[in-house]
C-alpha atoms as a PDB file:
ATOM      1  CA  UNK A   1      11.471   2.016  75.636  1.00  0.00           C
ATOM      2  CA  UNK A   2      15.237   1.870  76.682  1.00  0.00           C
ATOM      3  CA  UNK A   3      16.729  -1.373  74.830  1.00  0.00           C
ATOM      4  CA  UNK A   4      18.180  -4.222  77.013  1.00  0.00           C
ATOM      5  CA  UNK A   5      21.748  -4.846  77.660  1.00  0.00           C
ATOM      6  CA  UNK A   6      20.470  -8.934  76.307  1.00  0.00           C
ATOM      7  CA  UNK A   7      19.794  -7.279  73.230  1.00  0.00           C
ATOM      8  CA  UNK A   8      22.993  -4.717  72.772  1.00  0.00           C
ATOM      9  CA  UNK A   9      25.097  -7.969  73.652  1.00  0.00           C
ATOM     10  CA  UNK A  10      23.061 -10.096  70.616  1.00  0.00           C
ATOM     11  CA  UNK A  11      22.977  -7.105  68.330  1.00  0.00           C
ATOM     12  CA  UNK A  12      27.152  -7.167  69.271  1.00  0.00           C
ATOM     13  CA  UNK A  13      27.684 -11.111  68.608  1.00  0.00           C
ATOM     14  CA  UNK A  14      25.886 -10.692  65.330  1.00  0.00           C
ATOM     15  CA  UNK A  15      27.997  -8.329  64.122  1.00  0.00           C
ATOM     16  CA  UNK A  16      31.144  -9.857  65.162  1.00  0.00           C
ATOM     17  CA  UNK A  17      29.863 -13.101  63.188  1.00  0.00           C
ATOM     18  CA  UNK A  18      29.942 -11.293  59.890  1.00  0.00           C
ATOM     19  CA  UNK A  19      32.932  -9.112  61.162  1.00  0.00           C
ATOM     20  CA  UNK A  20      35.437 -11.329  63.419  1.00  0.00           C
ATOM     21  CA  UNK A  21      38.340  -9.335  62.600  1.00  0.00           C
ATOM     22  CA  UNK A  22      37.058  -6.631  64.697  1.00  0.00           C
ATOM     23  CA  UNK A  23      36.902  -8.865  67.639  1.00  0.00           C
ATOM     24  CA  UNK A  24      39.937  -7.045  69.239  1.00  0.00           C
ATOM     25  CA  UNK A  25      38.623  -3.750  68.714  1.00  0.00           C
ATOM     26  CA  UNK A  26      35.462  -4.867  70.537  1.00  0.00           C
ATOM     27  CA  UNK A  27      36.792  -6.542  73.079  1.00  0.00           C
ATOM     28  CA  UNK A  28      36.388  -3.515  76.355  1.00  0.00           C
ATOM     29  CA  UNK A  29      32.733  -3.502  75.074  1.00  0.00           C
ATOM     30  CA  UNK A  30      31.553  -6.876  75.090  1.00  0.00           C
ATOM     31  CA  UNK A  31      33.672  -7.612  78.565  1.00  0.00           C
ATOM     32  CA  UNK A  32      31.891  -4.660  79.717  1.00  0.00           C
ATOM     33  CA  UNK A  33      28.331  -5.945  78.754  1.00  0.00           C
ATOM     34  CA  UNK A  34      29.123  -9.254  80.552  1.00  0.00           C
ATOM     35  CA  UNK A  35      29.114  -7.210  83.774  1.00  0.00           C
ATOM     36  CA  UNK A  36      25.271  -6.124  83.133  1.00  0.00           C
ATOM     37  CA  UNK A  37      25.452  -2.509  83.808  1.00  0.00           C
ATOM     38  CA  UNK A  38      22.395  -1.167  81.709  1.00  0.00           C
ATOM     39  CA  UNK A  39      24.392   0.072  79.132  1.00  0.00           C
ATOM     40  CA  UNK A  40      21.530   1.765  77.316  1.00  0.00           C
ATOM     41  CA  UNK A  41      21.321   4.903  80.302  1.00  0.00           C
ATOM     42  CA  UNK A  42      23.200   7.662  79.520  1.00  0.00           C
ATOM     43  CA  UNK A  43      24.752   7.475  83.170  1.00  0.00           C
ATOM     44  CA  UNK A  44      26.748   3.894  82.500  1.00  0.00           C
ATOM     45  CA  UNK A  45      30.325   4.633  82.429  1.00  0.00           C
ATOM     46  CA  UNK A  46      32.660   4.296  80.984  1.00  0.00           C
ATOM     47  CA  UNK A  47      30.181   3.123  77.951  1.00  0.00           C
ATOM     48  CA  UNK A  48      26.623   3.687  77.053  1.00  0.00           C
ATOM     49  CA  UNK A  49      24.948   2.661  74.164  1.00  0.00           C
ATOM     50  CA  UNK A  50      22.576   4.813  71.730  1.00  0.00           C
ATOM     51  CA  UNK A  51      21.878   4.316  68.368  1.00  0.00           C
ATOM     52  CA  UNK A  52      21.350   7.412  65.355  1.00  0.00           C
ATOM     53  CA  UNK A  53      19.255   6.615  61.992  1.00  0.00           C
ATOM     54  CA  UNK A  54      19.441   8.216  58.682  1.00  0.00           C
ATOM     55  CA  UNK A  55      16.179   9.062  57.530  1.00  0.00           C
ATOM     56  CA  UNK A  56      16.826  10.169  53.659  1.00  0.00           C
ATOM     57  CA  UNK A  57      13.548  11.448  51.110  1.00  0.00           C
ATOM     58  CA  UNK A  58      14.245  10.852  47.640  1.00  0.00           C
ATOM     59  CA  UNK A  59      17.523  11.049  46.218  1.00  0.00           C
ATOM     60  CA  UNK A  60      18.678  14.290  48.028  1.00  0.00           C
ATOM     61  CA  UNK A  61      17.163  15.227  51.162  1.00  0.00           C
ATOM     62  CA  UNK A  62      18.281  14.056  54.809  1.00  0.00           C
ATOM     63  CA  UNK A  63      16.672  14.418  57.878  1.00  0.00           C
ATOM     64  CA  UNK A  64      19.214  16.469  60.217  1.00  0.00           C
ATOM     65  CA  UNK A  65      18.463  17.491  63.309  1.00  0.00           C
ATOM     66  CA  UNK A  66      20.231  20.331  65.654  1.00  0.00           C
ATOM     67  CA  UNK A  67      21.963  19.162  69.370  1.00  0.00           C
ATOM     68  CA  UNK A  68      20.063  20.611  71.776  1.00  0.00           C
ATOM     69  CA  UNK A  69      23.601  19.990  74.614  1.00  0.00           C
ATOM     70  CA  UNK A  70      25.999  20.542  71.309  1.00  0.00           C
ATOM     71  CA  UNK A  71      24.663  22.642  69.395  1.00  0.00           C
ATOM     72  CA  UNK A  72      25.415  20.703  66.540  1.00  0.00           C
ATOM     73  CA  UNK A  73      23.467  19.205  63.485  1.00  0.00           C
ATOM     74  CA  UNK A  74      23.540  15.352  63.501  1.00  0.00           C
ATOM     75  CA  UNK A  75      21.339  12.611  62.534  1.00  0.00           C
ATOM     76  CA  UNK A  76      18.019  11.745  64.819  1.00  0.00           C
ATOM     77  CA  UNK A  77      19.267   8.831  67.389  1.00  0.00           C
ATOM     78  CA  UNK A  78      19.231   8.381  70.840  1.00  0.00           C
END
């Protein structure tokens, strides 16, 4: 289920309540969400949004996973 550009834009405000100072840096961003582009598709541009997780097992183990397109190892998102 692909998250809505409502919720990106909430998610945004309630970070920039605990985090105002970083208004300035956000500003492209939450301009761009006010044109409602469906930011969560990988074929918005210029800005899409996804979202990673770390998933960590007792004190030493994370969950790493391999970039199918990079071929690099980075946390599960998407």
């Amino acid at each position: 289920m692909a998250i809505s550009d409502a919720a990106i834009s909430d998610a945004l405000a309630a970070y920039l309540e605990y985090y105002p100072e970083e208004a300035e840096l956000l500003s492209q961003p939450v301009q761009l969400l006010s044109s409602g582009e469906n930011f969560a598709s990988r074929r918005s541009f210029p800005m899409h949004v996804t979202v990673g997780a770390l998933l960590v097992r007792g004190d030493s183990e994370i969950l790493l996973i391999e970039h199918r397109a990079y071929g690099i190892t980075l946390q599960p998102g998407g």
